[in-house]
C-alpha atoms as a PDB file:
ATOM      1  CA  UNK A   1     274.726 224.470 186.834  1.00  0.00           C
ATOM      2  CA  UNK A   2     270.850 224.122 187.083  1.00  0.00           C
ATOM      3  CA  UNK A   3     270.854 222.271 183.716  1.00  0.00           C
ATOM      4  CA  UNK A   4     273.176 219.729 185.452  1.00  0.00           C
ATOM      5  CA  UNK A   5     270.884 219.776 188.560  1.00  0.00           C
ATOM      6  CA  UNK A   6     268.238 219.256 186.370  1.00  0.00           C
ATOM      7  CA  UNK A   7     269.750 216.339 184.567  1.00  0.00           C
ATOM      8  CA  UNK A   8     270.325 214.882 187.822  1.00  0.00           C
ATOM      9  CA  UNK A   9     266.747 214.994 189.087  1.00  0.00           C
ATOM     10  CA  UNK A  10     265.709 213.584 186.215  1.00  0.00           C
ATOM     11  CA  UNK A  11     267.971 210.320 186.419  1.00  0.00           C
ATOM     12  CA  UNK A  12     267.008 210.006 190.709  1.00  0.00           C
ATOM     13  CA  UNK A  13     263.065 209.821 189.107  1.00  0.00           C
ATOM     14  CA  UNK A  14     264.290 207.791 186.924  1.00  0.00           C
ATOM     15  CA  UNK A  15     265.835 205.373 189.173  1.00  0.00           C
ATOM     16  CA  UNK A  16     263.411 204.894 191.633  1.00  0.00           C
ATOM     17  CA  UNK A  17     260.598 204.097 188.522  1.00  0.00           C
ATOM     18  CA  UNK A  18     262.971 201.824 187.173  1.00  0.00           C
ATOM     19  CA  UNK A  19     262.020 198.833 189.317  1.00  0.00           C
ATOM     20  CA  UNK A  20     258.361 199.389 189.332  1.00  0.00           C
ATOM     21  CA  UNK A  21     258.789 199.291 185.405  1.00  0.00           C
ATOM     22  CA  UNK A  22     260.803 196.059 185.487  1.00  0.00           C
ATOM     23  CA  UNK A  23     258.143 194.607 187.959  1.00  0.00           C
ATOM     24  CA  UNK A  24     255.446 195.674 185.833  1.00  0.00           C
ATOM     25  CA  UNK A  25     257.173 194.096 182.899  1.00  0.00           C
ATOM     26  CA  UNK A  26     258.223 190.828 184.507  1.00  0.00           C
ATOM     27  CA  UNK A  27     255.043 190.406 186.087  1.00  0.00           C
ATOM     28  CA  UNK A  28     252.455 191.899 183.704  1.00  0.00           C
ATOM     29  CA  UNK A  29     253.190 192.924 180.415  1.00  0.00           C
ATOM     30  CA  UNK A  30     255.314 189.698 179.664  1.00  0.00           C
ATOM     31  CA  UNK A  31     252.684 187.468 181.166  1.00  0.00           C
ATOM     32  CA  UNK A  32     249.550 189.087 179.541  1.00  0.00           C
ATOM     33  CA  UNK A  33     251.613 189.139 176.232  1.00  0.00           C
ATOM     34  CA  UNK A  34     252.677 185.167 176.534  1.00  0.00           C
ATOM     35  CA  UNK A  35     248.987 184.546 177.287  1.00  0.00           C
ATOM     36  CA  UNK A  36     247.472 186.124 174.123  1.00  0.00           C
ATOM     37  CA  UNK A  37     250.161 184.157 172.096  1.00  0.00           C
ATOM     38  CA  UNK A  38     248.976 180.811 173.802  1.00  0.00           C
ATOM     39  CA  UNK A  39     245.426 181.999 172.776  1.00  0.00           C
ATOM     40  CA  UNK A  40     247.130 182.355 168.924  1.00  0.00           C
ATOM     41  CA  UNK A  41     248.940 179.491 168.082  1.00  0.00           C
ATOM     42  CA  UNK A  42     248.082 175.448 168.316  1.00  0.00           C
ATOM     43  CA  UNK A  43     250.008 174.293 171.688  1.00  0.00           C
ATOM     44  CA  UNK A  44     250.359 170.872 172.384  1.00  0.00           C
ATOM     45  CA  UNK A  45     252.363 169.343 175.350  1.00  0.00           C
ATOM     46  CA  UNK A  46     255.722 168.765 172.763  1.00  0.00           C
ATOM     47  CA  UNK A  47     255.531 172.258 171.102  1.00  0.00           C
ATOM     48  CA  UNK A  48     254.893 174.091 173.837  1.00  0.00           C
ATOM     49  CA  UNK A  49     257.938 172.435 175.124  1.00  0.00           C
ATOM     50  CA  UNK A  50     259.828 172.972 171.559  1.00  0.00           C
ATOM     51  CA  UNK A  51     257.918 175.813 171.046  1.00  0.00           C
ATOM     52  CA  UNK A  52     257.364 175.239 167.147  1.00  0.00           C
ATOM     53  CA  UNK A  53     253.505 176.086 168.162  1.00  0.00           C
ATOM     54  CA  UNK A  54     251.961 176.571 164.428  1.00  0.00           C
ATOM     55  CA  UNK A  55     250.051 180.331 164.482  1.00  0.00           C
ATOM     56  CA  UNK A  56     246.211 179.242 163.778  1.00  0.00           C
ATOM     57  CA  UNK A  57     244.776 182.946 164.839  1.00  0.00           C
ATOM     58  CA  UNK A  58     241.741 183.110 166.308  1.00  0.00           C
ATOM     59  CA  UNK A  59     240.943 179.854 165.777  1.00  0.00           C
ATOM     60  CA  UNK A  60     240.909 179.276 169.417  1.00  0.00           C
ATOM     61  CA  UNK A  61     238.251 181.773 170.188  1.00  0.00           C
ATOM     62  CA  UNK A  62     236.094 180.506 167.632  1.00  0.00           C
ATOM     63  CA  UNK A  63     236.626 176.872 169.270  1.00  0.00           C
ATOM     64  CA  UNK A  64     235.641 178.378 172.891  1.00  0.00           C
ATOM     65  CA  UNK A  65     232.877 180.573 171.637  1.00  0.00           C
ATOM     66  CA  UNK A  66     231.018 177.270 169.589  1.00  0.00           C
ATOM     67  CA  UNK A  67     231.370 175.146 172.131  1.00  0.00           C
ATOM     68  CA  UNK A  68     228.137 173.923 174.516  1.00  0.00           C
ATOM     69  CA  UNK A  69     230.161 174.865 177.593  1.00  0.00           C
ATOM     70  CA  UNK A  70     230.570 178.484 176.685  1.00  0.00           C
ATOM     71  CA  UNK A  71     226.839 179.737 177.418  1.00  0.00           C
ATOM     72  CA  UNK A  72     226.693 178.271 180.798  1.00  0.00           C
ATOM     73  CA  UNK A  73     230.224 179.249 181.695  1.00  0.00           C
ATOM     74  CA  UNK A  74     229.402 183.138 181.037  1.00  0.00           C
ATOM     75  CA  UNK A  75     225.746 183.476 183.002  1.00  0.00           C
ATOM     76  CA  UNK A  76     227.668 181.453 185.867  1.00  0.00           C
ATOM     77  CA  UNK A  77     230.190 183.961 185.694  1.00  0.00           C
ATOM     78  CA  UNK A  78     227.693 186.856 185.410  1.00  0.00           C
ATOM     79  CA  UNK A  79     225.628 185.302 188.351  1.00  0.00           C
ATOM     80  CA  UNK A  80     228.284 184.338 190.116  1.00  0.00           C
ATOM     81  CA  UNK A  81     229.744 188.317 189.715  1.00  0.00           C
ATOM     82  CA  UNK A  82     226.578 190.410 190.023  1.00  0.00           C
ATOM     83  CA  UNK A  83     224.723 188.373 192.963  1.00  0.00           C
ATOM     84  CA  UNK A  84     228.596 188.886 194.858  1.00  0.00           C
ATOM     85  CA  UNK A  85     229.113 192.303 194.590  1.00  0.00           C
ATOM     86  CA  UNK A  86     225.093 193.320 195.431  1.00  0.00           C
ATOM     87  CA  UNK A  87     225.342 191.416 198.278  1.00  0.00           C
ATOM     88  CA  UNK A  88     228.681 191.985 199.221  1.00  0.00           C
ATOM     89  CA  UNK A  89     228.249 196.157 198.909  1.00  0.00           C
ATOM     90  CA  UNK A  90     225.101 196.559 200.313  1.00  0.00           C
ATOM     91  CA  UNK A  91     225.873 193.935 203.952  1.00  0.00           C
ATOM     92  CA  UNK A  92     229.450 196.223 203.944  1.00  0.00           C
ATOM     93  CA  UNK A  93     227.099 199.664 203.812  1.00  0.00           C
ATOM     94  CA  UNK A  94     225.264 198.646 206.457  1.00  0.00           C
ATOM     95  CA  UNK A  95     227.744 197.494 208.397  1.00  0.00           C
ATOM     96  CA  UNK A  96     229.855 200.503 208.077  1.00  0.00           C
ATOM     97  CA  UNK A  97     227.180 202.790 208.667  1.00  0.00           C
ATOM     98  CA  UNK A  98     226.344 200.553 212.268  1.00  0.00           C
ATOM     99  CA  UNK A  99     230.145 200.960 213.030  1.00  0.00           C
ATOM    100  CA  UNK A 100     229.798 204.674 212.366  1.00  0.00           C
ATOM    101  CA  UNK A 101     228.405 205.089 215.051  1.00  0.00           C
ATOM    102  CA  UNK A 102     231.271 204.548 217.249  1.00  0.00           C
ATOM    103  CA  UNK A 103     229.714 203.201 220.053  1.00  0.00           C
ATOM    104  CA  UNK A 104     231.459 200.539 222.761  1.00  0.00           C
ATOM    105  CA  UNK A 105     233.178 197.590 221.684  1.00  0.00           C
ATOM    106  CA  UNK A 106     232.906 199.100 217.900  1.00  0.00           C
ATOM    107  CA  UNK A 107     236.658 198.561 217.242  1.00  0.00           C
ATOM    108  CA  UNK A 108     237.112 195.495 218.774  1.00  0.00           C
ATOM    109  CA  UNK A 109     233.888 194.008 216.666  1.00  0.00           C
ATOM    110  CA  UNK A 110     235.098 195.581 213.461  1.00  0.00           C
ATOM    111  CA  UNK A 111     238.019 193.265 214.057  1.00  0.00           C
ATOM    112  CA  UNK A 112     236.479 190.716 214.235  1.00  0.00           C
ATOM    113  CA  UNK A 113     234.867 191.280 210.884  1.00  0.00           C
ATOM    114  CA  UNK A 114     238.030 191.167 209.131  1.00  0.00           C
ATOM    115  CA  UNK A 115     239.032 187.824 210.149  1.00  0.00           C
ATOM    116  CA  UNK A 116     236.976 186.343 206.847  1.00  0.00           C
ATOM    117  CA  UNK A 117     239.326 188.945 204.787  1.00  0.00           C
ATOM    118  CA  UNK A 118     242.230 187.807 206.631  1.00  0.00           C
ATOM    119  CA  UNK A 119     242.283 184.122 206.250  1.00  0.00           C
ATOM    120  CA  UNK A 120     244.003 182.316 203.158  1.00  0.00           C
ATOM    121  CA  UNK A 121     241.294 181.354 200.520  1.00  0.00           C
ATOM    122  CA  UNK A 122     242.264 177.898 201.199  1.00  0.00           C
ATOM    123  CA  UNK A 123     240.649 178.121 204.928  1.00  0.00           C
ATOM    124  CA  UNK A 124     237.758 179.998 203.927  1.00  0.00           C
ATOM    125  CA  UNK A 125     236.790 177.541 201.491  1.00  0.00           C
ATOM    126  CA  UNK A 126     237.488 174.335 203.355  1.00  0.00           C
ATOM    127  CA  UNK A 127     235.750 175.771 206.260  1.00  0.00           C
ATOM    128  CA  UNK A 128     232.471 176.525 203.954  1.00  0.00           C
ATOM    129  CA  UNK A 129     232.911 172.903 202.044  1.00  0.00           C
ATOM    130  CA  UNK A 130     232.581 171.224 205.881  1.00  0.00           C
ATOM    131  CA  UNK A 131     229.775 173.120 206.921  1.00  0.00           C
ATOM    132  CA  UNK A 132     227.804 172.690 203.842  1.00  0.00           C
ATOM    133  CA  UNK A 133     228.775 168.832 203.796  1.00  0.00           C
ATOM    134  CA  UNK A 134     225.849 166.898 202.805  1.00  0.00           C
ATOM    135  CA  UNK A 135     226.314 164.343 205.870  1.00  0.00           C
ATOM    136  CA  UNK A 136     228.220 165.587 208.491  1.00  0.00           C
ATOM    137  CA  UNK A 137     227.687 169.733 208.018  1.00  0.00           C
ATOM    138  CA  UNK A 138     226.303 171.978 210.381  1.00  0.00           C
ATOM    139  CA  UNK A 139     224.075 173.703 208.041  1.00  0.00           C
ATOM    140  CA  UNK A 140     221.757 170.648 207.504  1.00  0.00           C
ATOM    141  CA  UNK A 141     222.413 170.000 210.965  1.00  0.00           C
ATOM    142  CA  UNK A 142     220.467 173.121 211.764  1.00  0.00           C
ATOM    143  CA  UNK A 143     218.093 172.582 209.142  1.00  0.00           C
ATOM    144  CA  UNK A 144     217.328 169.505 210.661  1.00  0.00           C
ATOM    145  CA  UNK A 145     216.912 171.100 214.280  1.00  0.00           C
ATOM    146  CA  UNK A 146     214.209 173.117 212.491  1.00  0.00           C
ATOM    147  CA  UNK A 147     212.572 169.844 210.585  1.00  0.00           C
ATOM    148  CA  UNK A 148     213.787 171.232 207.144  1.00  0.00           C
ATOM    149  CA  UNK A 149     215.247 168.080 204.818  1.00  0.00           C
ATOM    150  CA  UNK A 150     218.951 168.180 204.008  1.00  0.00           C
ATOM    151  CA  UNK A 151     220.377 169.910 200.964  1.00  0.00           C
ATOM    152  CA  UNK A 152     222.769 168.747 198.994  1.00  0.00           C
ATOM    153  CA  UNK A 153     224.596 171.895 198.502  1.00  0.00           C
ATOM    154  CA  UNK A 154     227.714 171.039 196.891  1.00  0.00           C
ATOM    155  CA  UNK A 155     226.737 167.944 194.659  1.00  0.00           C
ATOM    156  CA  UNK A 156     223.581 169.620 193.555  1.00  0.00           C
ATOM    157  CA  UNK A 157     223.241 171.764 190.304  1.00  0.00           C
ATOM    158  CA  UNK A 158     220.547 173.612 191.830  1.00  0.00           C
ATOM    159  CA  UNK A 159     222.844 174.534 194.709  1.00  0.00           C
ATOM    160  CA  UNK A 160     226.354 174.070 193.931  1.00  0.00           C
ATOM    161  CA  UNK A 161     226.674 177.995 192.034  1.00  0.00           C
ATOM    162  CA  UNK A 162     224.533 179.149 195.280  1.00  0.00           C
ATOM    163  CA  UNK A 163     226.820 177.915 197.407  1.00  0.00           C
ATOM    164  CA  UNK A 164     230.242 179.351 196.243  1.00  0.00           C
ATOM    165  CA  UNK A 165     228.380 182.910 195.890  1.00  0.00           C
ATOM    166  CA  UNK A 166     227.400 182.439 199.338  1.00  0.00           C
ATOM    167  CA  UNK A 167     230.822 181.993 200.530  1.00  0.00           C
ATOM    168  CA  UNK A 168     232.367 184.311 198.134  1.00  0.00           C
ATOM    169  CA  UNK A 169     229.544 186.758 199.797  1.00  0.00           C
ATOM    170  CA  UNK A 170     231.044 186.185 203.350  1.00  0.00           C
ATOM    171  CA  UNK A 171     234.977 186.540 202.475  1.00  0.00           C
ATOM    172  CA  UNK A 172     234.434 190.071 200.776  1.00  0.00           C
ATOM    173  CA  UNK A 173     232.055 191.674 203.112  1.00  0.00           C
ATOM    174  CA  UNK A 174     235.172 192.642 205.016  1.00  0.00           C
ATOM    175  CA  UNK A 175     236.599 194.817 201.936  1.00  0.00           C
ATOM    176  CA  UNK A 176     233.667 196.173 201.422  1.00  0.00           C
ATOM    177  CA  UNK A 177     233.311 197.361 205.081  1.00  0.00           C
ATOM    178  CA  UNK A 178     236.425 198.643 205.677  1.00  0.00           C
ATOM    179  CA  UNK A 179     236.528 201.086 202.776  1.00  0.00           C
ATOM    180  CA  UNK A 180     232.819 201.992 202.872  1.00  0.00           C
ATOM    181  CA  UNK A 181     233.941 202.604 206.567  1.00  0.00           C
ATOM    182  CA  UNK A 182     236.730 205.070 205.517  1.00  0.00           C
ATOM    183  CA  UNK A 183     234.128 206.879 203.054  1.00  0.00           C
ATOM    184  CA  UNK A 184     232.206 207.578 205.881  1.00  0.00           C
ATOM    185  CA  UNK A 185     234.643 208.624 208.206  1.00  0.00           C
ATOM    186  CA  UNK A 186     235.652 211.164 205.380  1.00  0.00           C
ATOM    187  CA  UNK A 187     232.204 213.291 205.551  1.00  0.00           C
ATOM    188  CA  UNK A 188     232.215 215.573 207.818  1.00  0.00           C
ATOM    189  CA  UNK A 189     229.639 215.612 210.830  1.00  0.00           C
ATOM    190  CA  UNK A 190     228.849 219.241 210.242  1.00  0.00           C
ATOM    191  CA  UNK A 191     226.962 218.069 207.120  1.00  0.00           C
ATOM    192  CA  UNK A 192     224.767 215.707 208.733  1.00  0.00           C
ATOM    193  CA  UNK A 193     224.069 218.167 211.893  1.00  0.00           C
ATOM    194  CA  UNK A 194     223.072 220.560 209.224  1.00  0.00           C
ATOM    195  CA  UNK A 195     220.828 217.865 207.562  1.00  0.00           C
ATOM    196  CA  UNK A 196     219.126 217.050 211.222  1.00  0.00           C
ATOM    197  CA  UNK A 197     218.531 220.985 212.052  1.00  0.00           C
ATOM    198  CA  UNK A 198     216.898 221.412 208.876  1.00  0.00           C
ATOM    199  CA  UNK A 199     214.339 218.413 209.669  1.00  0.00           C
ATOM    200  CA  UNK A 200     215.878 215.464 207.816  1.00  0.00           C
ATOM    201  CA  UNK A 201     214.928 212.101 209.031  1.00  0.00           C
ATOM    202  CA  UNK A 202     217.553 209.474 209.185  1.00  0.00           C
ATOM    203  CA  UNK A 203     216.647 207.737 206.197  1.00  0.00           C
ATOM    204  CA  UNK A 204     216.447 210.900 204.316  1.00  0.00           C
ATOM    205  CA  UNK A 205     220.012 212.189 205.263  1.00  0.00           C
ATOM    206  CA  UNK A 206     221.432 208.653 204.252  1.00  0.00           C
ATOM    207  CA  UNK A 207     219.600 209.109 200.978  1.00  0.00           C
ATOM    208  CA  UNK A 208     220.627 213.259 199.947  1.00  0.00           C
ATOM    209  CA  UNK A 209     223.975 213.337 201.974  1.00  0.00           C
ATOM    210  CA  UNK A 210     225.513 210.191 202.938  1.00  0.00           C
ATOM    211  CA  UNK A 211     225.386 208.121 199.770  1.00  0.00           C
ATOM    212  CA  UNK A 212     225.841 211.095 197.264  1.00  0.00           C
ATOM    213  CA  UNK A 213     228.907 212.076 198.860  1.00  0.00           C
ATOM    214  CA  UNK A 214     229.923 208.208 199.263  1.00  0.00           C
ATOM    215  CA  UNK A 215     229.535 207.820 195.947  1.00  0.00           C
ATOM    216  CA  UNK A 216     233.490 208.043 194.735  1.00  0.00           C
ATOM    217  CA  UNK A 217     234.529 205.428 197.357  1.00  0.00           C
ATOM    218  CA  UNK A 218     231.083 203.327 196.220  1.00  0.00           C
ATOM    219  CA  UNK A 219     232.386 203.310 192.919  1.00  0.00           C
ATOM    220  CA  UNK A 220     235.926 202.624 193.448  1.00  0.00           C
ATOM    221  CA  UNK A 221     234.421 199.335 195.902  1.00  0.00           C
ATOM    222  CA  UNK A 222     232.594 198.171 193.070  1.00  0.00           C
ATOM    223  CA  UNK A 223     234.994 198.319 190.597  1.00  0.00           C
ATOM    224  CA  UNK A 224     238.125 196.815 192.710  1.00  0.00           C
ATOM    225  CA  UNK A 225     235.088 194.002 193.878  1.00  0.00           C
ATOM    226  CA  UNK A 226     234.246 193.481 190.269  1.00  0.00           C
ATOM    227  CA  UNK A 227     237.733 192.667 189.120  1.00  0.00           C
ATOM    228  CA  UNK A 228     238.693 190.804 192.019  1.00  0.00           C
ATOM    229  CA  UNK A 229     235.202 188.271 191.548  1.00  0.00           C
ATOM    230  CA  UNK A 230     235.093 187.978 188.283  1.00  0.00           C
ATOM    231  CA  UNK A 231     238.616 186.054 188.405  1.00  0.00           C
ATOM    232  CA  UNK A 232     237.934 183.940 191.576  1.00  0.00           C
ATOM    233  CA  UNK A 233     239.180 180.539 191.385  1.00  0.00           C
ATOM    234  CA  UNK A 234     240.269 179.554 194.384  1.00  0.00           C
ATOM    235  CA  UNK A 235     236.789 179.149 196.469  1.00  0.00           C
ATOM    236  CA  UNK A 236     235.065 177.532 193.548  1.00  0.00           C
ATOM    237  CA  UNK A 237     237.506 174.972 192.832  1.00  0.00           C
ATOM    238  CA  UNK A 238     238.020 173.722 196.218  1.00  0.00           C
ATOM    239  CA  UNK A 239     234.496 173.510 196.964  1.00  0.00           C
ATOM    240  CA  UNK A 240     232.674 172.194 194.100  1.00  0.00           C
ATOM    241  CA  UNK A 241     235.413 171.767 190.885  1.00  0.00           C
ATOM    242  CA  UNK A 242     233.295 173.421 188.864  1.00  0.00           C
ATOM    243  CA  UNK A 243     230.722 170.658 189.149  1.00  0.00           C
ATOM    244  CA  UNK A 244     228.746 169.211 189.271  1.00  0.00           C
ATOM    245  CA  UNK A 245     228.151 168.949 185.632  1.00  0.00           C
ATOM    246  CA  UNK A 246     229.678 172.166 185.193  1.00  0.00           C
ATOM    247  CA  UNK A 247     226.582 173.586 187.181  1.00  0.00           C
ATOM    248  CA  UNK A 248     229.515 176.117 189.159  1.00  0.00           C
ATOM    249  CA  UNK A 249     231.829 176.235 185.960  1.00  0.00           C
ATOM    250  CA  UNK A 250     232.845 179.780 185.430  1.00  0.00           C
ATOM    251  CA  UNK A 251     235.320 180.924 183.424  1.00  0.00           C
ATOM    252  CA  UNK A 252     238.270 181.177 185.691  1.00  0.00           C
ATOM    253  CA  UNK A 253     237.553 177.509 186.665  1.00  0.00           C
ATOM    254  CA  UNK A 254     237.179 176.960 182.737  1.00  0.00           C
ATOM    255  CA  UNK A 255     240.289 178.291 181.697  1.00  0.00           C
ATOM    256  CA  UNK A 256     242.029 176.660 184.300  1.00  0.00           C
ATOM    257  CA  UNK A 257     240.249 173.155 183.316  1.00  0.00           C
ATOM    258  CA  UNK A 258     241.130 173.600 179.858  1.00  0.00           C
ATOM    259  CA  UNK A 259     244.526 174.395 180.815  1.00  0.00           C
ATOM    260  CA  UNK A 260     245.902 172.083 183.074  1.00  0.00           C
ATOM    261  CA  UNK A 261     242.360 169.995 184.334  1.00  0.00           C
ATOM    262  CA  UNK A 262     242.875 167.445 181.597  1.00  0.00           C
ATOM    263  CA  UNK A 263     245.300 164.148 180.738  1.00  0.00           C
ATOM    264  CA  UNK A 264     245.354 166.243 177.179  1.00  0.00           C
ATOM    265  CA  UNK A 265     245.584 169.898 178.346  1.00  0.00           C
ATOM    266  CA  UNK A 266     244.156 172.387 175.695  1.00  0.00           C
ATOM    267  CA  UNK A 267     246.715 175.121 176.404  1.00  0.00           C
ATOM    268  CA  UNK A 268     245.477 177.473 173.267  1.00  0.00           C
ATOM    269  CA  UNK A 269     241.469 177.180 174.626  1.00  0.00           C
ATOM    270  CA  UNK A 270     242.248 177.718 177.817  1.00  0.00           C
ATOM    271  CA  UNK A 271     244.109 180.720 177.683  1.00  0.00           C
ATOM    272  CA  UNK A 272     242.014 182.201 174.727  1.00  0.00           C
ATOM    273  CA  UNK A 273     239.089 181.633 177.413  1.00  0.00           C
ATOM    274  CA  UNK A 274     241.552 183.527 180.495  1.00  0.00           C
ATOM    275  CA  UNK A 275     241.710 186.555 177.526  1.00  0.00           C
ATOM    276  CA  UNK A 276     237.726 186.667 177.174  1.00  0.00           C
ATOM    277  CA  UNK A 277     238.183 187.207 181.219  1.00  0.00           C
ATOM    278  CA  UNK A 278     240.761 189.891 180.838  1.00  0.00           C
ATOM    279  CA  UNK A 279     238.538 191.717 178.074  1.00  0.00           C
ATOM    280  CA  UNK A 280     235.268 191.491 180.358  1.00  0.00           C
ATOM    281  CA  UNK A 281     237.475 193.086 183.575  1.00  0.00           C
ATOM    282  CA  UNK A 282     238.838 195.764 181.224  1.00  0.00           C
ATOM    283  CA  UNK A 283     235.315 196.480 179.563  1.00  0.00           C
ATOM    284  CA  UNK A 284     233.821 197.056 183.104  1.00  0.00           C
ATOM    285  CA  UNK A 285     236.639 199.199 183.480  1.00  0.00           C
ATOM    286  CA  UNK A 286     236.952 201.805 181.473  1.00  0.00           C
ATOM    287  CA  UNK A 287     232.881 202.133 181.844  1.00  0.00           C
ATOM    288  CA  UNK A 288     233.962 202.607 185.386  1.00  0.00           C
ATOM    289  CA  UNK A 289     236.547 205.696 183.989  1.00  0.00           C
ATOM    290  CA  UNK A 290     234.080 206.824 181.739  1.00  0.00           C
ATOM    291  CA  UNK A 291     231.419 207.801 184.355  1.00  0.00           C
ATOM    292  CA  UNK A 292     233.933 209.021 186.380  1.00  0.00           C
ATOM    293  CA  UNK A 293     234.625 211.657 184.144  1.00  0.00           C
ATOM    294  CA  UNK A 294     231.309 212.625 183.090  1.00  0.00           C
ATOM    295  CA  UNK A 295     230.402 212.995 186.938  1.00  0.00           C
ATOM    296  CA  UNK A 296     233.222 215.276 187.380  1.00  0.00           C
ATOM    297  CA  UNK A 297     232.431 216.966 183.843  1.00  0.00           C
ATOM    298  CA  UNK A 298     228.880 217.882 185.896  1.00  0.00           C
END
């Protein structure tokens, strides 16, 4: 009889992980593994449809890796990544540690804050492409106001990359805030009345208490930040293409040009370029797991 019942709990487990499996397979596994086949074998428009691809191994990668675009692509992407998440972590800190402090209006502000987050991409980044028009955006228009020149921040190589960070900056802020917000709410206030009793100025009790014990929800922010940037598309593309002169080309907006940018799409390129992505995100990754472990090792 408890065999039986045990044989039956087993197959209820089983049935309710049986559809995150198939979604995970569908939606995943089958995609990642299509991708590094793409990145394997010479596609063209007519063999991708006949799918008589010929296998040419990593023939693609060494195409991607030798050519000009490559070196610019990766410190845009590295730029583009690291300024993000500095700015994006340390604006949400300080936000969440002003919302902290639960004064009047605090909820209805934080709110507010998530609109950014809540909007669809393609919003965001209109929104950011009309106020950083050349002509007609309010950004020069201020500049103006305050007898600065206009910038050309969109058709500019100096400012294009600055500009997508910018408003890459402004939509995750909100992420960032929310979850550092949750860290905080997390310690207990016994701690820090502990901290002030024993003499500890503000800065100092941020410094031994708040961020050491913040630190888990710090480094899962960074790492779900990290992945998330590092494949933006969406913001770039709408507001500069990449351009110009591949001055904003990163390698999401790469691998999507190679792809499917083109009269002659490169199909084998582009997605060996989407698996150099996938390798960087997984890299950062298991560094993230690694000193995970050796902080709860100490």
């Amino acid at each position: 009889m408890k065999a039986a019942q045990a044989r039956s709990g087993q197959w209820a487990a089983w049935a309710f992980l049986a559809p995150v499996v198939v979604y995970l397979l569908l939606f995943y596994a089958y995609p990642l593994f299509r991708n590094v086949e793409l990145s394997l074998r010479d596609y063209t428009v007519r063999s991708f449809v006949r799918g008589d691809a010929p296998f040419i191994g990593f023939a693609n990668y060494a195409e991607v890796l030798g050519d000009p675009a490559f070196g610019p692509a990766l410190w845009h992407t590295v730029v583009f990544t690291v300024v993000s998440l500095v700015f994006q972590f340390t604006i949400g800190l300080a936000l969440a540690l002003f919302f902290a402090k639960n004064f009047r209006l605090s909820a209805t502000l934080r709110a507010l804050f998530l609109v950014p987050w809540l909007l669809p991409l393609i919003v965001s980044a209109s929104t950011w492409s009309w106020m950083l028009n050349s002509d007609s955006g309010v950004v020069n228009a201020a500049l103006s106001w305050a007898g600065v020149g206009p910038v050309n921040w969109l058709t500019s190589p100096d400012w294009s990359l600055w500009s997508v960070t910018i408003a890459n900056i402004w939509i995750g802020i909100p992420f960032n805030l929310v979850v550092l917000y949750s860290g905080l709410q997390a310690i207990p206030t016994q701690i820090h009345e502990a901290a002030a009793l024993d003499g500890a100025t503000g800065w100092q009790r941020f410094r031994r208490v708040t961020f050491p014990l913040l630190r888990p929800v710090s480094a899962i922010t960074l790492l779900l930040g990290l992945v998330y940037t590092l494949k933006v598309f969406d913001i770039i593309w709408i507001m500069t293409k990449g351009g110009p002169s591949g001055a904003s080309t990163t390698f999401a907006t790469w691998s999507y040009r190679l792809g499917f940018g083109n009269l002659v799409p490169s199909f084998g390129p582009g997605a060996a370029v989407g698996n150099l992505l996938i390798v960087m995100a997984l890299v950062f990754g298991l560094v993230y797991i690694r000193v995970q472990r050796r902080q709860a090792d100490s």
